[in-house]
Protein backbone atom coordinates (compact mmCIF):
# COMPACT_ATOMS: atom_id res chain seq x y z
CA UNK A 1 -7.36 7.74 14.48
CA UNK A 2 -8.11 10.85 12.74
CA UNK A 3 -11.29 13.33 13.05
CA UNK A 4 -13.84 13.19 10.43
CA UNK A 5 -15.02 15.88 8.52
CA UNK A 6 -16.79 17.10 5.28
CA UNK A 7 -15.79 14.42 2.54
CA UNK A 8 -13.59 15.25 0.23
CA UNK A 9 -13.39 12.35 -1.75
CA UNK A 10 -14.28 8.16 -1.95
CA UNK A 11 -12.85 5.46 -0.82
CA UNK A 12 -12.84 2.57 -3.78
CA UNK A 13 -13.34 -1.19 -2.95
CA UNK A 14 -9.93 -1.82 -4.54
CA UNK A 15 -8.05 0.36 -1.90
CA UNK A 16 -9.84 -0.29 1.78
CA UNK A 17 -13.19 -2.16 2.29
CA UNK A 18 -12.55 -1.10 6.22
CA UNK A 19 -13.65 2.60 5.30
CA UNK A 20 -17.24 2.66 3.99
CA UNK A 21 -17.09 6.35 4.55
CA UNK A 22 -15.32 9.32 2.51
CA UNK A 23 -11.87 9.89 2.84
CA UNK A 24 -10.64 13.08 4.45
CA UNK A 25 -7.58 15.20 4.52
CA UNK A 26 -7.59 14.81 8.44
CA UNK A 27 -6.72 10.82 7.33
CA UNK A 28 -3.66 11.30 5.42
CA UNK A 29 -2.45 14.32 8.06
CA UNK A 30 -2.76 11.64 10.78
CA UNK A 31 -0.94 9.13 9.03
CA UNK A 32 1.75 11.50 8.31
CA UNK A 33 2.37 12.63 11.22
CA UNK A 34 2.40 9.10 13.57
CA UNK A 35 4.62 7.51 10.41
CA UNK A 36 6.89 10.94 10.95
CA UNK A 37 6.85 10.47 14.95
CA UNK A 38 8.08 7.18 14.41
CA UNK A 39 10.95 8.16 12.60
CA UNK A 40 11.47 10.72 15.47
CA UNK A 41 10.97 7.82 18.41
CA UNK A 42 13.72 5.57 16.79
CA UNK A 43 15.90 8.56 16.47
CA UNK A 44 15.77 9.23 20.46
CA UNK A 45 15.83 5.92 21.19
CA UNK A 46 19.12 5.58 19.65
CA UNK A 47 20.26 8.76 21.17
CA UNK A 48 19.21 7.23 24.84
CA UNK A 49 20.76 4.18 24.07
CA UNK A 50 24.19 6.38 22.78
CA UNK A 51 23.80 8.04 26.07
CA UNK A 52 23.52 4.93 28.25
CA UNK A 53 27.00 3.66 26.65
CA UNK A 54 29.33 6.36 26.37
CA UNK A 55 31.12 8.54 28.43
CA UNK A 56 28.11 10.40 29.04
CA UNK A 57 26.34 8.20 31.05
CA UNK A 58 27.03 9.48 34.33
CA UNK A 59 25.11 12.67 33.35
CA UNK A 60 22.23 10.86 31.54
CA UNK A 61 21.76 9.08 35.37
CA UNK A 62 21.88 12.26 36.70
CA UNK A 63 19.76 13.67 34.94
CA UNK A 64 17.04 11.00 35.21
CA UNK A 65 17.81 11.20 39.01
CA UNK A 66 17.49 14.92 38.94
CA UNK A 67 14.88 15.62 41.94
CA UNK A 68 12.01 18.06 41.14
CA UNK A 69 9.74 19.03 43.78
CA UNK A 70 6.08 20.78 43.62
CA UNK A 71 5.12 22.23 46.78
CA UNK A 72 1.32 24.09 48.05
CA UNK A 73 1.09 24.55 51.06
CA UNK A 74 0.87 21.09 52.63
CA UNK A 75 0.44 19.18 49.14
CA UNK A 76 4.05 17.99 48.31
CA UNK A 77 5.15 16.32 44.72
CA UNK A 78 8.51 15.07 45.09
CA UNK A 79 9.84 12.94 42.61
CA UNK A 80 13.18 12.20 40.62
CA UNK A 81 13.01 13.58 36.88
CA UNK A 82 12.15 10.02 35.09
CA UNK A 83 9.18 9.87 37.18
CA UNK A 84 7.53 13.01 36.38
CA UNK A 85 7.91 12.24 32.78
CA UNK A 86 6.75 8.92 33.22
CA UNK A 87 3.69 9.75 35.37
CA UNK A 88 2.98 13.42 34.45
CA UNK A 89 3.88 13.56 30.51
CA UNK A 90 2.14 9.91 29.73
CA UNK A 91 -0.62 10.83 31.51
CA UNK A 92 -0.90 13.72 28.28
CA UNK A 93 -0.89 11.03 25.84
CA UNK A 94 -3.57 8.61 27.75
CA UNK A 95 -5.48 11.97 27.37
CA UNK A 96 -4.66 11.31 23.96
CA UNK A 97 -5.86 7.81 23.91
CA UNK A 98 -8.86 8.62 25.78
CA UNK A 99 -10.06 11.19 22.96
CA UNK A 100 -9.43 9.06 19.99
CA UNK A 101 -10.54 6.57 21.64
CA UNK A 102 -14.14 8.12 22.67
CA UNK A 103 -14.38 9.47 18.90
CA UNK A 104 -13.84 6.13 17.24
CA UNK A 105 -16.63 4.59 19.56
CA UNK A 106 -19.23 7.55 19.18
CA UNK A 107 -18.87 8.49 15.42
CA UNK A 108 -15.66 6.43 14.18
CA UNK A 109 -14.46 3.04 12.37
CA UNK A 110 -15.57 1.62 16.07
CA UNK A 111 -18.99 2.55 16.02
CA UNK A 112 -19.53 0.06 13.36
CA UNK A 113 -20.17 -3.10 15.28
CA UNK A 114 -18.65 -5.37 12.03
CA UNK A 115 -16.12 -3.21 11.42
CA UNK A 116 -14.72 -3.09 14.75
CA UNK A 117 -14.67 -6.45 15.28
CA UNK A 118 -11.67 -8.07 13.24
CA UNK A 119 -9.10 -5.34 14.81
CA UNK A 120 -10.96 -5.93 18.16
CA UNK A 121 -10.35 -10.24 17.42
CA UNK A 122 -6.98 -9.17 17.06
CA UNK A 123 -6.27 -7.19 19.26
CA UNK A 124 -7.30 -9.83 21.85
CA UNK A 125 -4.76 -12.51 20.35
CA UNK A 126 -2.21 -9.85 20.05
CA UNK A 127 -2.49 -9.52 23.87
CA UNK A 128 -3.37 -13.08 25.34
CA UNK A 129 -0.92 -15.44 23.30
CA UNK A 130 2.17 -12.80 24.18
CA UNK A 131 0.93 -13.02 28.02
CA UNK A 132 0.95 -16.98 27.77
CA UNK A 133 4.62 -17.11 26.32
CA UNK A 134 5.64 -15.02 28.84
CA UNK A 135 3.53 -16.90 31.94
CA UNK A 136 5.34 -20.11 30.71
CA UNK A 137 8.49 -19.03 30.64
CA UNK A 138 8.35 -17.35 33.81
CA UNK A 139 5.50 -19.75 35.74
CA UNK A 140 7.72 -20.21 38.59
CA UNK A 141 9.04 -16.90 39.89
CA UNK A 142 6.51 -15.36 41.17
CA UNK A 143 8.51 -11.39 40.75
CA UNK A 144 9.30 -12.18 37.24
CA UNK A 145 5.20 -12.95 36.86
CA UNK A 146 4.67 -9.39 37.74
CA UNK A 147 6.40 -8.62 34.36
CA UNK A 148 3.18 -10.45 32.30
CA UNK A 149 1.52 -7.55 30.68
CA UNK A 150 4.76 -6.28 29.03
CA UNK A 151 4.80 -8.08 26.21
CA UNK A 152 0.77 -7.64 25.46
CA UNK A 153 1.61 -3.57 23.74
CA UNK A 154 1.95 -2.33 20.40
CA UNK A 155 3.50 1.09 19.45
CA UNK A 156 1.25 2.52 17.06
CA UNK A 157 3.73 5.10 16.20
CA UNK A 158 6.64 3.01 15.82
CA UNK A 159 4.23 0.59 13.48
CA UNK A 160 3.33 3.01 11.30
CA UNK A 161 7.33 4.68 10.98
CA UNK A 162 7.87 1.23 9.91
CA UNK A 163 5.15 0.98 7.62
CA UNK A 164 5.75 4.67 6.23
CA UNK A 165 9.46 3.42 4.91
CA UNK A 166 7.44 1.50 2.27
CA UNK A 167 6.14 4.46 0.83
CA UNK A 168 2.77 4.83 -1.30
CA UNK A 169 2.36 1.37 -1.92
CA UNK A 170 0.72 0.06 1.52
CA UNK A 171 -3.07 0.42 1.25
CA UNK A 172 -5.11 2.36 3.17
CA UNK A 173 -6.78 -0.54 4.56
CA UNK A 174 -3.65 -2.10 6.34
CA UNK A 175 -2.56 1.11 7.85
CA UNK A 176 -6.54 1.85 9.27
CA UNK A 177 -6.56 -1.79 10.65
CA UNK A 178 -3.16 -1.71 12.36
CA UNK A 179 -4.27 1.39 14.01
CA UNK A 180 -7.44 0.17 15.00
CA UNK A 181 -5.48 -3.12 16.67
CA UNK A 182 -3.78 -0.30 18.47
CA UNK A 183 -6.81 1.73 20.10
CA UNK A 184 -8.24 -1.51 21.42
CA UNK A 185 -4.44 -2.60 22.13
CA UNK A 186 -4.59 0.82 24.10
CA UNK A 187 -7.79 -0.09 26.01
CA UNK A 188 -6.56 -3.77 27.12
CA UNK A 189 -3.41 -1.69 28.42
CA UNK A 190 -5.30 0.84 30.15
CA UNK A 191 -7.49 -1.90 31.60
CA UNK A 192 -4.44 -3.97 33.15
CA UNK A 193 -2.74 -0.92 34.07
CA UNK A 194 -5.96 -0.26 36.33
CA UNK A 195 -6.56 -3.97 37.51
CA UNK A 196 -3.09 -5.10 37.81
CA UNK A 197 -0.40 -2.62 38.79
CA UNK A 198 -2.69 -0.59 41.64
CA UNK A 199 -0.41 -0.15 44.78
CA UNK A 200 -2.01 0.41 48.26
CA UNK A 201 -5.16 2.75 47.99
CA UNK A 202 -5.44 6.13 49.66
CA UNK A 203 -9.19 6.71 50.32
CA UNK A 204 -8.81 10.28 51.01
CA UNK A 205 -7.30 10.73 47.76
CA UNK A 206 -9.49 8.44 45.89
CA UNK A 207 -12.50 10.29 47.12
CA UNK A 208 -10.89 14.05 45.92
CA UNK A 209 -10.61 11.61 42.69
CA UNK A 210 -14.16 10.50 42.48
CA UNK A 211 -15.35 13.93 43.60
CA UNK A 212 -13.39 15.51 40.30
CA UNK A 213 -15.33 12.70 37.90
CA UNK A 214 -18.76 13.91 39.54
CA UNK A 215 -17.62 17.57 38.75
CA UNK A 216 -16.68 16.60 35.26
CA UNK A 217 -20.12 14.70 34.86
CA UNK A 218 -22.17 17.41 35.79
CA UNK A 219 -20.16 19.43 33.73
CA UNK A 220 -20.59 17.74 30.59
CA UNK A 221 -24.32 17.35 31.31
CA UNK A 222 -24.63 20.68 31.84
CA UNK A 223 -23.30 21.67 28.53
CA UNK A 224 -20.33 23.24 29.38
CA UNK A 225 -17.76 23.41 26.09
CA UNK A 226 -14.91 25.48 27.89
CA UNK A 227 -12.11 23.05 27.37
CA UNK A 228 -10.15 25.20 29.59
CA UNK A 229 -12.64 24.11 32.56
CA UNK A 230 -11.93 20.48 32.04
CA UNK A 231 -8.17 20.58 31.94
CA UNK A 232 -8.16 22.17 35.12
CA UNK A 233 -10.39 19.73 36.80
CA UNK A 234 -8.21 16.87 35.39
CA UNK A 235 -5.21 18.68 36.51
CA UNK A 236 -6.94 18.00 40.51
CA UNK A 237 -7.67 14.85 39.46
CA UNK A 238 -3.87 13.76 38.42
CA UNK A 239 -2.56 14.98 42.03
CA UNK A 240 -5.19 12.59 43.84
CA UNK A 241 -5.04 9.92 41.77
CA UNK A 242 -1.33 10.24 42.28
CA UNK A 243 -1.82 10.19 45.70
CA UNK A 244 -4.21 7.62 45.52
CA UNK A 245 -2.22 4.21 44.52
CA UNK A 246 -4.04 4.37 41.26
CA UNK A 247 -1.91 5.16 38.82
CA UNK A 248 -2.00 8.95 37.44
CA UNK A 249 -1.72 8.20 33.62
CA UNK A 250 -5.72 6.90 33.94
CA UNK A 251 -7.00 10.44 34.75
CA UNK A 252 -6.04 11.23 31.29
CA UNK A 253 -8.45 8.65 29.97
CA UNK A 254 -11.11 9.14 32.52
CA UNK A 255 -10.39 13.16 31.30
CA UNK A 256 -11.49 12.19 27.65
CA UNK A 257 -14.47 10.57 28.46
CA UNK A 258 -15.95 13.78 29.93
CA UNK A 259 -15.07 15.92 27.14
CA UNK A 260 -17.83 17.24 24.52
CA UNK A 261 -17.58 15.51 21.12
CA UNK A 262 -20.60 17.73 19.52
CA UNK A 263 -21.63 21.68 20.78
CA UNK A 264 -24.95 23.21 20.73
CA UNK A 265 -24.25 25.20 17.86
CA UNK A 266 -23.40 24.41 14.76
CA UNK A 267 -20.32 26.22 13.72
CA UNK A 268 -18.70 25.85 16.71
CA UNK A 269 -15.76 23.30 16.29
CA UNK A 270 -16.02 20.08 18.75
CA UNK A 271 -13.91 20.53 21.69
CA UNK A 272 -12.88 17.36 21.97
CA UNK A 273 -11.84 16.74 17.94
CA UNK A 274 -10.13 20.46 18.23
CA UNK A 275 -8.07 19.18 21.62
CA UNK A 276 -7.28 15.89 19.75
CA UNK A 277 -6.17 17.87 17.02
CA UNK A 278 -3.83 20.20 19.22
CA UNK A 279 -2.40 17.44 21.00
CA UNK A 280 -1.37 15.26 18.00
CA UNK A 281 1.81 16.79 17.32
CA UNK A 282 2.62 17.31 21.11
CA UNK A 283 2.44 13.98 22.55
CA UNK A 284 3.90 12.80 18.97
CA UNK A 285 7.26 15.10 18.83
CA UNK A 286 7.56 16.12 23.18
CA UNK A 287 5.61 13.65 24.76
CA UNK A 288 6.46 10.42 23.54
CA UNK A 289 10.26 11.24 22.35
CA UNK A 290 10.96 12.23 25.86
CA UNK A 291 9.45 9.17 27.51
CA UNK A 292 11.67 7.32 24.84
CA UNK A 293 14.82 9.31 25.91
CA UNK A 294 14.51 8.77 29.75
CA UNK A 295 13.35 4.71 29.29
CA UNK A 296 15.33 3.31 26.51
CA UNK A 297 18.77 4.38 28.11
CA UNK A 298 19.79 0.27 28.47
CA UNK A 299 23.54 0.18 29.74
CA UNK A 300 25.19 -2.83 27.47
CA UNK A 301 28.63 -2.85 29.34
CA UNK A 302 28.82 -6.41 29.86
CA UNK A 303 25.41 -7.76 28.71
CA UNK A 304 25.71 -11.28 27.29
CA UNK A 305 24.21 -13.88 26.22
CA UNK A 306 23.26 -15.00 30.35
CA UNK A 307 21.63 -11.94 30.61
CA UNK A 308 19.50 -12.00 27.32
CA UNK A 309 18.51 -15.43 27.88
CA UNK A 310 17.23 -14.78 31.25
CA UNK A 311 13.43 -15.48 31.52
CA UNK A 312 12.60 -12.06 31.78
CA UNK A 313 13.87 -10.52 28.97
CA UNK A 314 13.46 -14.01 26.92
CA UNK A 315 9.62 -14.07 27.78
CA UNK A 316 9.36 -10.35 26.58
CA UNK A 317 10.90 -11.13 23.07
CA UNK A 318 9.64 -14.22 22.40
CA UNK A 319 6.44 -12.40 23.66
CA UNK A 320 6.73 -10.10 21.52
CA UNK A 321 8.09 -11.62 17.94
CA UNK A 322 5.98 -15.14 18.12
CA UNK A 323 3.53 -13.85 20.57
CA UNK A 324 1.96 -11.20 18.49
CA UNK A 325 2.16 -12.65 14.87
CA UNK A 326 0.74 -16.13 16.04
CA UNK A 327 -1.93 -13.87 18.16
CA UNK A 328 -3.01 -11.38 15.85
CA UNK A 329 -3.16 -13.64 12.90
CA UNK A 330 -4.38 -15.91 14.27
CA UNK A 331 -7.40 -14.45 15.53
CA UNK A 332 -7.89 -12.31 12.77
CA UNK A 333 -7.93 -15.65 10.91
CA UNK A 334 -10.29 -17.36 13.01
CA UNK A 335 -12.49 -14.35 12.94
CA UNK A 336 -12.77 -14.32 8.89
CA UNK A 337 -13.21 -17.86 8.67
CA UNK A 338 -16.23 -17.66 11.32
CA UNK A 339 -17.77 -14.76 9.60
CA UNK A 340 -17.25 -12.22 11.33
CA UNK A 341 -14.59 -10.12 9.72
CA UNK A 342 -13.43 -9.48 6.13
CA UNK A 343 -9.90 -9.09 5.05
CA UNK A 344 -9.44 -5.50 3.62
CA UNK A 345 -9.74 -4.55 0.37
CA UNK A 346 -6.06 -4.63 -1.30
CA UNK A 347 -4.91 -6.67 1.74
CA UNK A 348 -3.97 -10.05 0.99
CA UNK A 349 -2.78 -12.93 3.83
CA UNK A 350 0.81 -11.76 3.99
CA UNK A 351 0.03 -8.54 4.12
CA UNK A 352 -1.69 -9.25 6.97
CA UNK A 353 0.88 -11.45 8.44
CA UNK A 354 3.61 -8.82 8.14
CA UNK A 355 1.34 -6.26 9.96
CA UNK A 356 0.72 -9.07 12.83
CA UNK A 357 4.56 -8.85 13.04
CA UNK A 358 4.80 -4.83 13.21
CA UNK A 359 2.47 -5.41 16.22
CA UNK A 360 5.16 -6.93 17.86
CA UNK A 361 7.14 -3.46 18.33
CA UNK A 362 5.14 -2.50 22.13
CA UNK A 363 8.76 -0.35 22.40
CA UNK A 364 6.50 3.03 24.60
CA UNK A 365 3.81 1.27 26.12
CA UNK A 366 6.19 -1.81 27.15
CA UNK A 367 8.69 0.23 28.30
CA UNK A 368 5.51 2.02 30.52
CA UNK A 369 4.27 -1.25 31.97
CA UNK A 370 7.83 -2.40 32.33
CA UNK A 371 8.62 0.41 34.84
CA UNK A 372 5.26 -0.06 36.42
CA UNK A 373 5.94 -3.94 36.81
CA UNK A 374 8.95 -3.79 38.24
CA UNK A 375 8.94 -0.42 39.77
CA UNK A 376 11.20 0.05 43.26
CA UNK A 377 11.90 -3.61 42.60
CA UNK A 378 15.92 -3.64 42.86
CA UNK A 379 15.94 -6.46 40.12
CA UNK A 380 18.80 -5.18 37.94
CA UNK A 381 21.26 -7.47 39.31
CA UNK A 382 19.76 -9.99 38.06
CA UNK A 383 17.59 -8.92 34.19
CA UNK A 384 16.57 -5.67 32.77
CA UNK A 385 13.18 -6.01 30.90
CA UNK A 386 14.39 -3.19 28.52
CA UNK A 387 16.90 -5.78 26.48
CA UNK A 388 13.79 -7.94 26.19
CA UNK A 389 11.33 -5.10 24.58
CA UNK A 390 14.59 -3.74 22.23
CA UNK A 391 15.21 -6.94 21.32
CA UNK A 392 11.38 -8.37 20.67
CA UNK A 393 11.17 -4.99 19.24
CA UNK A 394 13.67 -4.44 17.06
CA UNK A 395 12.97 -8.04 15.62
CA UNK A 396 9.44 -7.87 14.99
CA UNK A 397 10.00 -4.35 12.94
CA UNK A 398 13.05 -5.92 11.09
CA UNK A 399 10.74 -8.85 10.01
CA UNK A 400 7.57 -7.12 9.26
CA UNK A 401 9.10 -4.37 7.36
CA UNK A 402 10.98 -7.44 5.00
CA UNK A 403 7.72 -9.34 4.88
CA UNK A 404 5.58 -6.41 4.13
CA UNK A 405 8.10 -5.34 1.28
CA UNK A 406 8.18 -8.99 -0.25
CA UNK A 407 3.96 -8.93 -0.64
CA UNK A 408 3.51 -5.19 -1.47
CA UNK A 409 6.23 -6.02 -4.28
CA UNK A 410 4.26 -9.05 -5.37
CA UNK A 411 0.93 -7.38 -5.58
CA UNK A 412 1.94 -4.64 -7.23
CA UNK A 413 3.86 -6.81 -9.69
CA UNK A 414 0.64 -9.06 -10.13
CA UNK A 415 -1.56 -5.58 -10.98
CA UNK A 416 1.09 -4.90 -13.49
């Protein structure tokens, strides 16, 4: 979600009953640019997938294989290409997450307890029913159970390509509550991601870790605004977490949460909104179409029907397509009908059912718990969890998209 700033302008009933507060340029920037890195994700992922099944594939393996190595004095970082991207880069957009995610719950759409709680009601269907298909599916392998969690992400900038395609006429409402389905989709991800897929613990390295948030604490009480001071810290903080078992990607969030939102004086910009800001179009057009590039590389050469239907990949799409509509629907109708949530102004039911499909596309942060899942796991004789999240995927944006066309048409015809 965006920064706020000075208001600009109003918000009418008609258009969003989510936003109570003025609109601001930062708003439609935002949009803009996640509906534009959307465009750019599908692009790479088509490139990866291009790569994967031509004549080039020998050098896309290579180059995912490609060892880089980080050496100071008795500190060694060795790791193959794909694994610096998927531990070093992601661990810039959890910073990412982390940020928008501490400005939503100090001064945001979050704050607001009522606001916040359809997307939240949502965003716990969207998660739990897509786990259950999966766990039934897959209830008696216990490797393939390890895979659980992939099917429980939503893109956010994937979504919102998808929902850009239908141009002016999707109201500001749907697009704020999709993204707001997405932060606290984020937050269940980070949570699992700590609680789940933790390999053996180093304590030395966990106590560098815990000795970088006490630095970070004490720097933040202190005052200190230098974002410059807090990157660096986090930077000591990736290497032991790292080296800890945990994965790295959380120091980006733990990062965020020690990072100023307000200064001491009052034209000084925050340093947290002004590192958002700066990131935005980093982790949007680098970060994630990289990750994209290296993961989404899925070799068809003789992928059939066995191989699609396999449990794995089965549980992820069905996760994924009936998982996430009946979830986030679901709830959010449960919550509405309890009290507890309003549908948005300009939204009507399926609206709101096509967005519970574009949830469905987890595409990055699938792909992410995918490879932490089944990590060192030589599984791909048997499935690949990729065909699963392209398929579930690819599906669930096809659908939406038609759905959300069909009832944006409608409505529009209706106000005519």
């Amino acid at each position: 979600m965006p920064a706020r700033s000075e208001p600009v302008g109003t918000v009418n009933n008609h258009d969003n009953h989510l936003l109570n507060t003025p609109v601001i340029p930062l708003l439609t920037d935002f949009f803009r640019t996640e509906s534009a890195a959307g465009i750019v994700l599908m692009g790479t992922a088509l490139l990866a997938l291009i790569a994967a099944n031509s004549p080039l594939a020998p050098f896309y393996d290579l180059l995912l294989s490609t060892p880089v190595e980080v050496r100071v004095g008795a500190l060694q970082i060795a790791k193959p290409l794909l694994l610096w991207v998927n531990d070093g880069l992601m661990a810039v957009f959890f910073l990412l997450v982390g940020l928008e995610l501490k400005r939503e719950l100090v001064e945001g759409e979050l704050s607001d307890l009522r606001t916040a709680l359809l997307p939240a009601f949502a965003a716990v269907g969207g998660m739990a029913v897509p786990a259950l298909i999966y766990l039934a599916i897959n209830h008696g392998n216990p490797l393939a159970i390890r895979g659980w969690a992939i099917p429980t992400a939503t893109d956010i900038a994937f979504a919102l390509g998808v929902l850009s395609l239908l141009g002016s006429r999707v109201p500001l409402g749907l697009k704020v509550l999709l993204t707001s389905i997405a932060i606290f989709d984020d937050i269940g991800a980070i949570a699992i991601i700590a609680m789940f897929y933790t390999d053996q613990l180093s304590f030395t390295a966990l106590t560098v870790a815990a000795a970088c948030v006490g630095v970070l604490s004490v720097l933040n009480w202190r005052g200190v605004e230098a974002r410059s001071v807090y990157l660096t810290i986090g930077a000591v903080m990736w290497v032991a977490l790292l080296k800890s078992g945990v994965h790295a990607t959380l120091s980006g969030v733990i990062l965020a949460m020690f990072i100023p939102i307000r200064t001491r004086r009052a034209d000084a910009p925050s340093p947290l909104k002004s590192l958002e800001s700066d990131l935005h179009a980093t982790v949007a057009f680098m970060v994630l179409p990289v990750f994209a590039f290296c993961n989404a590389g899925v070799a068809l050469a003789g992928v059939g029907m066995e191989q699609v239907m396999h449990p794995v990949p089965l549980g992820i799409a069905l996760g994924l397509t009936l998982g996430k509509q009946i979830g986030v629907f679901g709830f959010c109708w449960l919550a509405i009908r309890l009290g507890i949530g309003s549908l948005p102004g300009g939204v009507s039911w399926l609206s709101l059912y096509g967005l519970s499909m574009l949830c469905g596309i987890g595409f990055t942060m699938s792909l992410f718990i995918g490879g932490l899942a089944f990590d060192g796991a030589n599984f791909e004789a048997l499935f690949d969890e990729r065909l699963g999240i392209l398929v579930g995927s690819l599906l669930s944006g096809v659908v939406g998209y038609l759905l959300l066309r069909a009832s944006l048409k409608h409505e529009a015809a209706e106000r005519d």
